[in-house]
Protein backbone atom coordinates (compact mmCIF):
# COMPACT_ATOMS: atom_id res chain seq x y z
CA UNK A 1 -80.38 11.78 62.66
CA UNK A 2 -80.77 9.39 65.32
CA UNK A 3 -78.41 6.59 66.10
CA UNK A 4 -80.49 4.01 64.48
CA UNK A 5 -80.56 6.15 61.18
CA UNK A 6 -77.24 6.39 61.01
CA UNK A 7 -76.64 2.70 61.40
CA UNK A 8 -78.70 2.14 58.63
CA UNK A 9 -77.07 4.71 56.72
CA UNK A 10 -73.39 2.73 57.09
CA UNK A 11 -75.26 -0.44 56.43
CA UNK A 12 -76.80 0.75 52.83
CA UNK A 13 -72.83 2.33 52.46
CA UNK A 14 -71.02 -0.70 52.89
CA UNK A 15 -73.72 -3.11 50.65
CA UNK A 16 -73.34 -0.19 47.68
CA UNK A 17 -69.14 -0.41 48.15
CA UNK A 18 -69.28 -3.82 48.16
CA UNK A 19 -70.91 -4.00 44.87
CA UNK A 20 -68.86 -1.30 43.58
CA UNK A 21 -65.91 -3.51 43.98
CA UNK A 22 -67.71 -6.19 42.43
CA UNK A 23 -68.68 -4.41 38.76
CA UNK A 24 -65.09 -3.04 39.31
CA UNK A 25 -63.41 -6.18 39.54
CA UNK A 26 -65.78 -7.93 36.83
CA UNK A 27 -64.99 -5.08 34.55
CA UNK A 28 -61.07 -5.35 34.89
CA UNK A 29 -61.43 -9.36 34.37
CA UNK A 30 -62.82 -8.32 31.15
CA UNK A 31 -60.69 -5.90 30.20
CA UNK A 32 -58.04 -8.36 30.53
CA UNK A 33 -59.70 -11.23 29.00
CA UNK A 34 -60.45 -8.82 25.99
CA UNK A 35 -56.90 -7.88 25.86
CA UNK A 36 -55.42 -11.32 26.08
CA UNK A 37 -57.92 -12.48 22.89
CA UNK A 38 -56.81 -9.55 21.16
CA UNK A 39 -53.40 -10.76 21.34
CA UNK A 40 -54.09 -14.14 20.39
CA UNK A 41 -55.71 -12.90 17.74
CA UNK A 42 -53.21 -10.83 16.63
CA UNK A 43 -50.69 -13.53 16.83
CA UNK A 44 -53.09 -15.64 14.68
CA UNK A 45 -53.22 -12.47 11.70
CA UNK A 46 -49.81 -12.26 11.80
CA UNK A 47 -49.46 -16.08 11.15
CA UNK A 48 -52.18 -15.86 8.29
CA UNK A 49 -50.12 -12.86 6.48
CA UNK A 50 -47.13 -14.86 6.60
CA UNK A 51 -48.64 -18.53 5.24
CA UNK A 52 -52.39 -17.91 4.05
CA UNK A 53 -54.79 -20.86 3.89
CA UNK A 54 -55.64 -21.12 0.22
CA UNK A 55 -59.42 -20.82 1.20
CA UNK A 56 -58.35 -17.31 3.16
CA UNK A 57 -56.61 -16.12 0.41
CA UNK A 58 -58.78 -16.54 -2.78
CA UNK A 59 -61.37 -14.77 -0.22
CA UNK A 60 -58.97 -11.70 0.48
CA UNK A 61 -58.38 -11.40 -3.32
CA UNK A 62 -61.62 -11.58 -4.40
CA UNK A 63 -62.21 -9.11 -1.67
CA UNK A 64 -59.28 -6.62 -2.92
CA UNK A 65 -59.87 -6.67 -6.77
CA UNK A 66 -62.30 -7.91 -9.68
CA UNK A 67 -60.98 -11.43 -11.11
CA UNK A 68 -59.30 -10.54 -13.89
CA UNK A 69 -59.47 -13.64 -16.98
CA UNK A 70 -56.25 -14.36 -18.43
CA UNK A 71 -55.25 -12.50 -21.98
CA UNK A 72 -56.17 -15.18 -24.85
CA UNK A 73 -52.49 -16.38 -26.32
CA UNK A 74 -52.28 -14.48 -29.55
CA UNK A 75 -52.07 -16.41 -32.53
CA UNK A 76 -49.57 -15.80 -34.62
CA UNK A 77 -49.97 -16.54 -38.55
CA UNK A 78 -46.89 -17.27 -40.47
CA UNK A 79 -46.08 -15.35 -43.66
CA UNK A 80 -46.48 -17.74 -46.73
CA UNK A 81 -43.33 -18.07 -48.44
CA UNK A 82 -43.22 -17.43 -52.43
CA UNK A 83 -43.53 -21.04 -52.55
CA UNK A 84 -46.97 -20.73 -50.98
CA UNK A 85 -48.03 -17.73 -52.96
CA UNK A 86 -47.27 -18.63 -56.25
CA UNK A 87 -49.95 -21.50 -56.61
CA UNK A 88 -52.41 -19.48 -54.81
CA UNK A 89 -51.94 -16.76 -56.98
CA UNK A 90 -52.64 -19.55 -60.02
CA UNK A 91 -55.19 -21.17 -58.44
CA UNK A 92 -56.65 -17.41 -57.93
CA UNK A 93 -56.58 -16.52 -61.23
CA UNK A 94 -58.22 -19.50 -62.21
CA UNK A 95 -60.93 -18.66 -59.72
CA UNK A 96 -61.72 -15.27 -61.29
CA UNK A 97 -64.71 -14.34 -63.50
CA UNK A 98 -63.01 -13.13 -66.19
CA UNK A 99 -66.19 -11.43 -67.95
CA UNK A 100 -67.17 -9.31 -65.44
CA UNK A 101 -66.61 -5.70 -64.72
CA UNK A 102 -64.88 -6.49 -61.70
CA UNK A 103 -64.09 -9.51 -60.13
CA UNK A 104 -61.95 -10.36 -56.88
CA UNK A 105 -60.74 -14.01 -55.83
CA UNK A 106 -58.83 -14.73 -52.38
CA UNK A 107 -59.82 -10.73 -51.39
CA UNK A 108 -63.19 -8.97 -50.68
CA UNK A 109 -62.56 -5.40 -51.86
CA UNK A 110 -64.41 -2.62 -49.57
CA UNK A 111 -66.70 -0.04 -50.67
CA UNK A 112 -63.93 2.62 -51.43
CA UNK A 113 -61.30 0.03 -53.30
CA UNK A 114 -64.69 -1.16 -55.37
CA UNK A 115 -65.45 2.56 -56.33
CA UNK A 116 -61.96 3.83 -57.21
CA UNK A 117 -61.48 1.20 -59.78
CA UNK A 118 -64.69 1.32 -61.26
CA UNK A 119 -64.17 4.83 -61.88
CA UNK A 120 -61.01 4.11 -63.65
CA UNK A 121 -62.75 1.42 -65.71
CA UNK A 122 -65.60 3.81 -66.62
CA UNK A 123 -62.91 6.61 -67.33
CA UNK A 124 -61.51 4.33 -70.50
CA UNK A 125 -65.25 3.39 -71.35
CA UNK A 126 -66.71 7.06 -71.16
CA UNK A 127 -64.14 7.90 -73.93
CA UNK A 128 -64.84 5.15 -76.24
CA UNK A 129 -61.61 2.30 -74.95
CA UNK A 130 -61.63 -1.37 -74.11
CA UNK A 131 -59.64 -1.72 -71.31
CA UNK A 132 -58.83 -4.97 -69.11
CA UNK A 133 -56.68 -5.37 -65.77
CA UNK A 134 -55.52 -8.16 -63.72
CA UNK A 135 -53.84 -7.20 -60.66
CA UNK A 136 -52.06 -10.04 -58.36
CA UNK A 137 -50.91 -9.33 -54.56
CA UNK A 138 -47.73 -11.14 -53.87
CA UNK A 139 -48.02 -11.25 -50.04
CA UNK A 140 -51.31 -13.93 -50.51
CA UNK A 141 -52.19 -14.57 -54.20
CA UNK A 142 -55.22 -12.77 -54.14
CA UNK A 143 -56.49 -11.54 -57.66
CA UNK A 144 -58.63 -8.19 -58.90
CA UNK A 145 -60.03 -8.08 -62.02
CA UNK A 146 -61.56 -6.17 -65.15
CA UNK A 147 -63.09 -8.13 -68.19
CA UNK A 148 -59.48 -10.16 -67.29
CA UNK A 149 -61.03 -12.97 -69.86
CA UNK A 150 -61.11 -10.89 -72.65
CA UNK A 151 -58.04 -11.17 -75.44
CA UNK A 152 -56.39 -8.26 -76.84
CA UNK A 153 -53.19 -7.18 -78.75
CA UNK A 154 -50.19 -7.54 -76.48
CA UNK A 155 -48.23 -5.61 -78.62
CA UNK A 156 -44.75 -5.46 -77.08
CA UNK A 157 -45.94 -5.85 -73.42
CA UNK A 158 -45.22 -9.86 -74.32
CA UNK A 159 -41.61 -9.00 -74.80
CA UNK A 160 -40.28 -9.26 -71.10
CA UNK A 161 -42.33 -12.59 -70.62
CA UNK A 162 -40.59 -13.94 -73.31
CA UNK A 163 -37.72 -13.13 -72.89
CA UNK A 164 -37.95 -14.55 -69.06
CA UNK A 165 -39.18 -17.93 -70.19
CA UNK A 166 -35.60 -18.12 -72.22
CA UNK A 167 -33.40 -18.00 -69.24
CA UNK A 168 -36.06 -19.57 -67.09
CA UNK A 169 -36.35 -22.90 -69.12
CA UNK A 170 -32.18 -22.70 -69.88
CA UNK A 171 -32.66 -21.62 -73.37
CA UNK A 172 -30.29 -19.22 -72.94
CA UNK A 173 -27.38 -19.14 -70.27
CA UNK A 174 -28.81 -16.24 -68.23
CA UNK A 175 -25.28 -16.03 -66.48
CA UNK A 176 -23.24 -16.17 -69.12
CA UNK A 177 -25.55 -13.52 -71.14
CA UNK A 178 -25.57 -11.05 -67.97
CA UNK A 179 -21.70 -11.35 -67.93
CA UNK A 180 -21.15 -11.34 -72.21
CA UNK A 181 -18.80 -14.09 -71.13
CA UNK A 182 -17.95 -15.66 -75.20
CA UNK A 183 -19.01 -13.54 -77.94
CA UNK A 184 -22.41 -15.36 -78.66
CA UNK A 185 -23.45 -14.45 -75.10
CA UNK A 186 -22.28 -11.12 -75.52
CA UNK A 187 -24.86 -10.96 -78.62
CA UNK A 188 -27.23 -11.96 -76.67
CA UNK A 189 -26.96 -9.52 -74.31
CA UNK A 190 -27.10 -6.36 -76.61
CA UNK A 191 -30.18 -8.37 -78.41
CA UNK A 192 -32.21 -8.87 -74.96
CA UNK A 193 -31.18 -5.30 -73.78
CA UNK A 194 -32.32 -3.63 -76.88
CA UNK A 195 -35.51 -5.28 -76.66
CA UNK A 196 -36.16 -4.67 -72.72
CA UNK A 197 -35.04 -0.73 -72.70
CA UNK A 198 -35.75 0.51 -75.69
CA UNK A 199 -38.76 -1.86 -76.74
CA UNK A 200 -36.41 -2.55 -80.17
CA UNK A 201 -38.69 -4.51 -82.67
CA UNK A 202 -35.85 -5.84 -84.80
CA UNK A 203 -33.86 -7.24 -81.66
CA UNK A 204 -36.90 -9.55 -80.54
CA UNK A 205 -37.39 -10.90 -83.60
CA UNK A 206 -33.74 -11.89 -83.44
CA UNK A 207 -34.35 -14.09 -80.87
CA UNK A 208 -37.88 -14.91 -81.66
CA UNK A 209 -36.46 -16.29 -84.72
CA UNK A 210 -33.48 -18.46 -82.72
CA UNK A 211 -35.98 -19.46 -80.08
CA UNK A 212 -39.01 -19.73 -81.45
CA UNK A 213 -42.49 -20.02 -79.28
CA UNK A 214 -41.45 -23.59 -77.35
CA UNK A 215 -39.61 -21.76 -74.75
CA UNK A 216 -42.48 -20.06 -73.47
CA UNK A 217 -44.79 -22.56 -74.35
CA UNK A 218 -42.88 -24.80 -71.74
CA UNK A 219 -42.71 -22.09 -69.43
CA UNK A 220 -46.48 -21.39 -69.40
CA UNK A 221 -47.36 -25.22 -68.67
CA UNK A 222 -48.76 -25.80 -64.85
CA UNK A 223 -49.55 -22.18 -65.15
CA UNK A 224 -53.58 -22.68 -66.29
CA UNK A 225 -52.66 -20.28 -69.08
CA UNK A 226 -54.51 -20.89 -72.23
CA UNK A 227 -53.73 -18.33 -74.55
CA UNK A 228 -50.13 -17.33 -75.27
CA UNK A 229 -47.64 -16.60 -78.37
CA UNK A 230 -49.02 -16.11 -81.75
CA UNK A 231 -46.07 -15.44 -84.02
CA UNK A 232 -43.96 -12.08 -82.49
CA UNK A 233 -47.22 -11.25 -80.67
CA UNK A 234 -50.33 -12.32 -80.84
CA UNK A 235 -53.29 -11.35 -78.14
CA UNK A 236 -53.50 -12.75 -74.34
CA UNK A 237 -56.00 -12.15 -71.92
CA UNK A 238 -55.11 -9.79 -69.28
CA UNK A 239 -55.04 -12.99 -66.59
CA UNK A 240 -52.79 -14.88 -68.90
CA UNK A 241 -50.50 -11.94 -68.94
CA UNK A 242 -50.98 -11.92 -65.29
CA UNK A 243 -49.55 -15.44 -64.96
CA UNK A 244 -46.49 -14.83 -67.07
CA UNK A 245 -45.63 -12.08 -64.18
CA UNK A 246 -46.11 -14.18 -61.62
CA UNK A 247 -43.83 -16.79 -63.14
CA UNK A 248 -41.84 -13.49 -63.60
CA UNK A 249 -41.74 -13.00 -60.33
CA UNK A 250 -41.43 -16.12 -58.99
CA UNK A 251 -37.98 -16.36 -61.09
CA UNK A 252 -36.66 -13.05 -61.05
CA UNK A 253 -37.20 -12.57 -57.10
CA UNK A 254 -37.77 -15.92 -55.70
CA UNK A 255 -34.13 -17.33 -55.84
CA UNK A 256 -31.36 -16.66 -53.11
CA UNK A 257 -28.52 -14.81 -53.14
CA UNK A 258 -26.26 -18.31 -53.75
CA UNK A 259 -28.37 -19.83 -56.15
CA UNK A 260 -26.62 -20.27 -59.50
CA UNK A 261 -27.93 -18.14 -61.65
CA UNK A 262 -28.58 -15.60 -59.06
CA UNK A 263 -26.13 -12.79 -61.11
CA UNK A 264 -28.20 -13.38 -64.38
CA UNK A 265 -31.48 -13.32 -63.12
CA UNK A 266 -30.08 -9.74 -61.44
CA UNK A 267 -29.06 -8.47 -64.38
CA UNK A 268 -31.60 -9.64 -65.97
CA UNK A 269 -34.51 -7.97 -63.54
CA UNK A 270 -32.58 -4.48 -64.08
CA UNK A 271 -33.30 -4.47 -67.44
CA UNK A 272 -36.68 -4.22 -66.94
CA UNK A 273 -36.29 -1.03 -64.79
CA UNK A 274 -37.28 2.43 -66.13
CA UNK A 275 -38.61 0.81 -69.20
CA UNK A 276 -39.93 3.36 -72.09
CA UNK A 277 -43.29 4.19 -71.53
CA UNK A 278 -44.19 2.01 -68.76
CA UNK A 279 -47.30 3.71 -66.89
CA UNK A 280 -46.25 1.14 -63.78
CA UNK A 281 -42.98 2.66 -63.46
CA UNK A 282 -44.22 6.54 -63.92
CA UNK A 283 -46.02 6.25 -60.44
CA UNK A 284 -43.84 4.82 -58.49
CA UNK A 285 -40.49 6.33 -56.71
CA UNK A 286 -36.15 5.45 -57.22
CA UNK A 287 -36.78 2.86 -54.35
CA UNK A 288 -38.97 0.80 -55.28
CA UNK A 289 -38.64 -2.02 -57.21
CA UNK A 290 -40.46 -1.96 -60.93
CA UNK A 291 -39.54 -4.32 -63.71
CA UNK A 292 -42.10 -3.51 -66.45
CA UNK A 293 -42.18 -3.80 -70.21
CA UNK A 294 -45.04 -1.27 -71.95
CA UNK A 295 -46.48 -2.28 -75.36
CA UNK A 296 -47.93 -0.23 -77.89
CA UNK A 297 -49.31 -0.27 -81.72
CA UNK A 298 -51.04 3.10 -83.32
CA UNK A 299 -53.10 0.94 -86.19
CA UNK A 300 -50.38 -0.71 -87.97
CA UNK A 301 -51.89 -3.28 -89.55
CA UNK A 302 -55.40 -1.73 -88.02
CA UNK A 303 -53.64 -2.92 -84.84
CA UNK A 304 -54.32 -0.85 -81.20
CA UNK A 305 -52.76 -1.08 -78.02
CA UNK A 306 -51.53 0.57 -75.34
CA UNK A 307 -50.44 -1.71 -72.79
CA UNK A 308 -48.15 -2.20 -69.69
CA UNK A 309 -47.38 -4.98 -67.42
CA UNK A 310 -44.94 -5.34 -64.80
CA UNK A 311 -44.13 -6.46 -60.76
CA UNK A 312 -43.62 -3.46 -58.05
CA UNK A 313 -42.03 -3.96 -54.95
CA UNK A 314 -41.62 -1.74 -52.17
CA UNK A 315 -38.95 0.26 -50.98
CA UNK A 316 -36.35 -2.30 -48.65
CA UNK A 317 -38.11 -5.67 -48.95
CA UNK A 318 -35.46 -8.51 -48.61
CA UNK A 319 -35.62 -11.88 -48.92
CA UNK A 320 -38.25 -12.15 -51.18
CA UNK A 321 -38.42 -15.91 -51.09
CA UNK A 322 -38.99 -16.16 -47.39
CA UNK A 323 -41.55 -13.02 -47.55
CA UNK A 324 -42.89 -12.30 -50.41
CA UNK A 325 -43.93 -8.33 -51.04
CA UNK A 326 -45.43 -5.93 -53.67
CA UNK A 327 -47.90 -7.29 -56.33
CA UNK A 328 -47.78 -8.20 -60.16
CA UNK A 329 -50.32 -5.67 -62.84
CA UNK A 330 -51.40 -6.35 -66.40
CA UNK A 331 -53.15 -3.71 -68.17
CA UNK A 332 -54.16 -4.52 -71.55
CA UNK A 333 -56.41 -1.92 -73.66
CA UNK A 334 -56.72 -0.06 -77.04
CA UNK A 335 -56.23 3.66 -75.77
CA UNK A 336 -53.43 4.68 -78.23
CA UNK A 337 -50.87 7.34 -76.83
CA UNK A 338 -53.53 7.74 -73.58
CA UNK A 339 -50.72 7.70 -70.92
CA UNK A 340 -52.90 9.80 -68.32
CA UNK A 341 -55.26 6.65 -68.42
CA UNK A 342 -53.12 4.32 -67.75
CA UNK A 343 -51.28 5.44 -65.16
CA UNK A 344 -54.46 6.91 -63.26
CA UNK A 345 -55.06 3.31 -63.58
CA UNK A 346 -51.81 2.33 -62.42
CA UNK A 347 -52.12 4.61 -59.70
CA UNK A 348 -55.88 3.01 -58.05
CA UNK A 349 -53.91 -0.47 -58.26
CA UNK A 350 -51.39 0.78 -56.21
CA UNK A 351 -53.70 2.81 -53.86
CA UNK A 352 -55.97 -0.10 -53.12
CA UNK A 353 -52.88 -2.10 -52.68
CA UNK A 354 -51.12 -0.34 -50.11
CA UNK A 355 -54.71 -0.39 -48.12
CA UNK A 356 -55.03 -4.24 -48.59
């Protein structure tokens, strides 16, 4: 290499170190400008974690998870009382077609509860019965039922009613009857027992001929009834029946613990338990609640019946007033001594009940 080469050669060295230096220097001003914005920014994160802008944060959240819309509030529908109920149940029965195979009012019955009972209605018809039902759910005042219109022999099934509408209107002292507390009361009380247990014909016309019909005549008013006592007996419609239950019920169930005559109406209420040849009270357990009165005539007089009428609770309701439970039947037909009829009968009622 000759001299001149080689100064060349240092020249081209020195202009490539220099620039070396330069992109060195450029790229550590960088460096340090990138680290210094990273630390601002940092600093600026850290701020936006603690305290969010509003804008910043609906953005992150919408970012992190789906929106979400708020639960509806739940609305919450009281339990009528009895108070409630008890003109519903009227107003109900009032409401029903009382000609008609079956016929609902305040409830739509589903395709099962329709079937069940028609089968029991066709079960009396097949073998040559009339048979009419009015059933009465005590939680609303909805009403089911069968040719409910059509009168028939109540037989003794109109003895509980009756006797009811006594204490109900003050006919009778209720407390002093449940307690025998002078010897008239204490008449009374083997009279109205007799009658209620054991279904005694000669004990209701006792106090059918004391009382008289006015009693329950009084008792029925407001009620939309429009058949009722005829004599001892006489025949009621299967909704008219129906009412005189719910009146039962209203009286019976409907007062508190302090009220009065709350030991009579007790008393009164547990004579109608177990009662002979109630088909109400054959399908039903010890814990619940059945105060029923069964009627029947085997063509006295060319009189039929077989009949049975009553209220069923369930097992451990309380305060019957405030919450009303369990349902009121009335089964009116003509099928003598036909106690598998009935209480199949008695059974569908309860069945479509319990699924209402």
């Amino acid at each position: 290499m000759t001299d001149a080469q080689l100064d060349n050669a240092i020249v081209r060295h020195a202009q490539s170190a220099s620039r070396w230096k330069t992109v060195c220097f450029s790229a550590l001003l960088v460096a340090a400008l990138s680290a210094a914005s990273m630390g601002v920014a940092a600093h600026q994160t850290s701020a936006s974690a603690a305290a969010p802008a509003a804008s910043a944060t609906a953005t992150m959240q919408s970012q992190a998870q789906p929106t979400v819309s708020p639960s509806p509030t739940p609305t919450i529908t009281p339990t009528p009382t009895l108070a409630q109920v008890v003109p519903a149940a009227f107003a109900n029965l009032n409401q029903l077609d009382g000609s008609s195979t079956l016929a609902s009012a305040g409830v739509e019955l589903n395709e099962m509860q329709r079937s069940q009972l028609m089968e029991r209605i066709e079960d009396f018809r097949a073998q040559g019965y009339q048979a009419s039902f009015v059933v009465v759910d005590m939680r609303t005042g909805a009403a089911i039922a069968s040719y409910g219109g059509m009168p028939m022999y109540t037989a003794s099934s109109i003895k509980a009613p009756y006797i009811v509408s006594l204490a109900q209107t003050g006919a009778v002292d209720i407390n002093a009857v449940a307690t025998s507390a002078t010897a008239d009361a204490a008449g009374l009380n083997q009279l109205i027992t007799q009658t209620l247990q054991v279904s005694d014909n000669d004990t209701y016309e006792a106090l059918y001929k004391r009382f008289g019909a006015a009693p329950t005549m009084q008792w029925l008013a407001g009620t939309g009834a429009t058949t009722g006592l005829n004599g001892y007996y006489g025949d009621v419609t299967a909704i008219d029946l129906a009412r005189m239950w719910v009146n039962s019920y209203d009286y019976l169930f409907g007062a508190s613990a302090d009220a009065a005559d709350a030991q009579g109406r007790t008393w009164l209420a547990q004579q109608m338990r177990s009662s002979l040849n109630s088909s109400i009270a054959a399908v039903h357990g010890e814990g619940e609640i059945v105060a029923s009165k069964a009627g029947w005539i085997y063509g006295e007089g060319n009189l039929y019946a077989y009949n049975d009428a009553g209220i069923v609770i369930p097992a451990g309701s309380m305060q019957l007033s405030e919450k009303p439970q369990g349902y009121v039947l009335a089964m009116l037909t003509n099928a003598c001594a036909r106690d598998d009829l009935l209480t199949a009968l008695a059974q569908t009622v309860d069945d479509a009940m319990r699924a209402a």
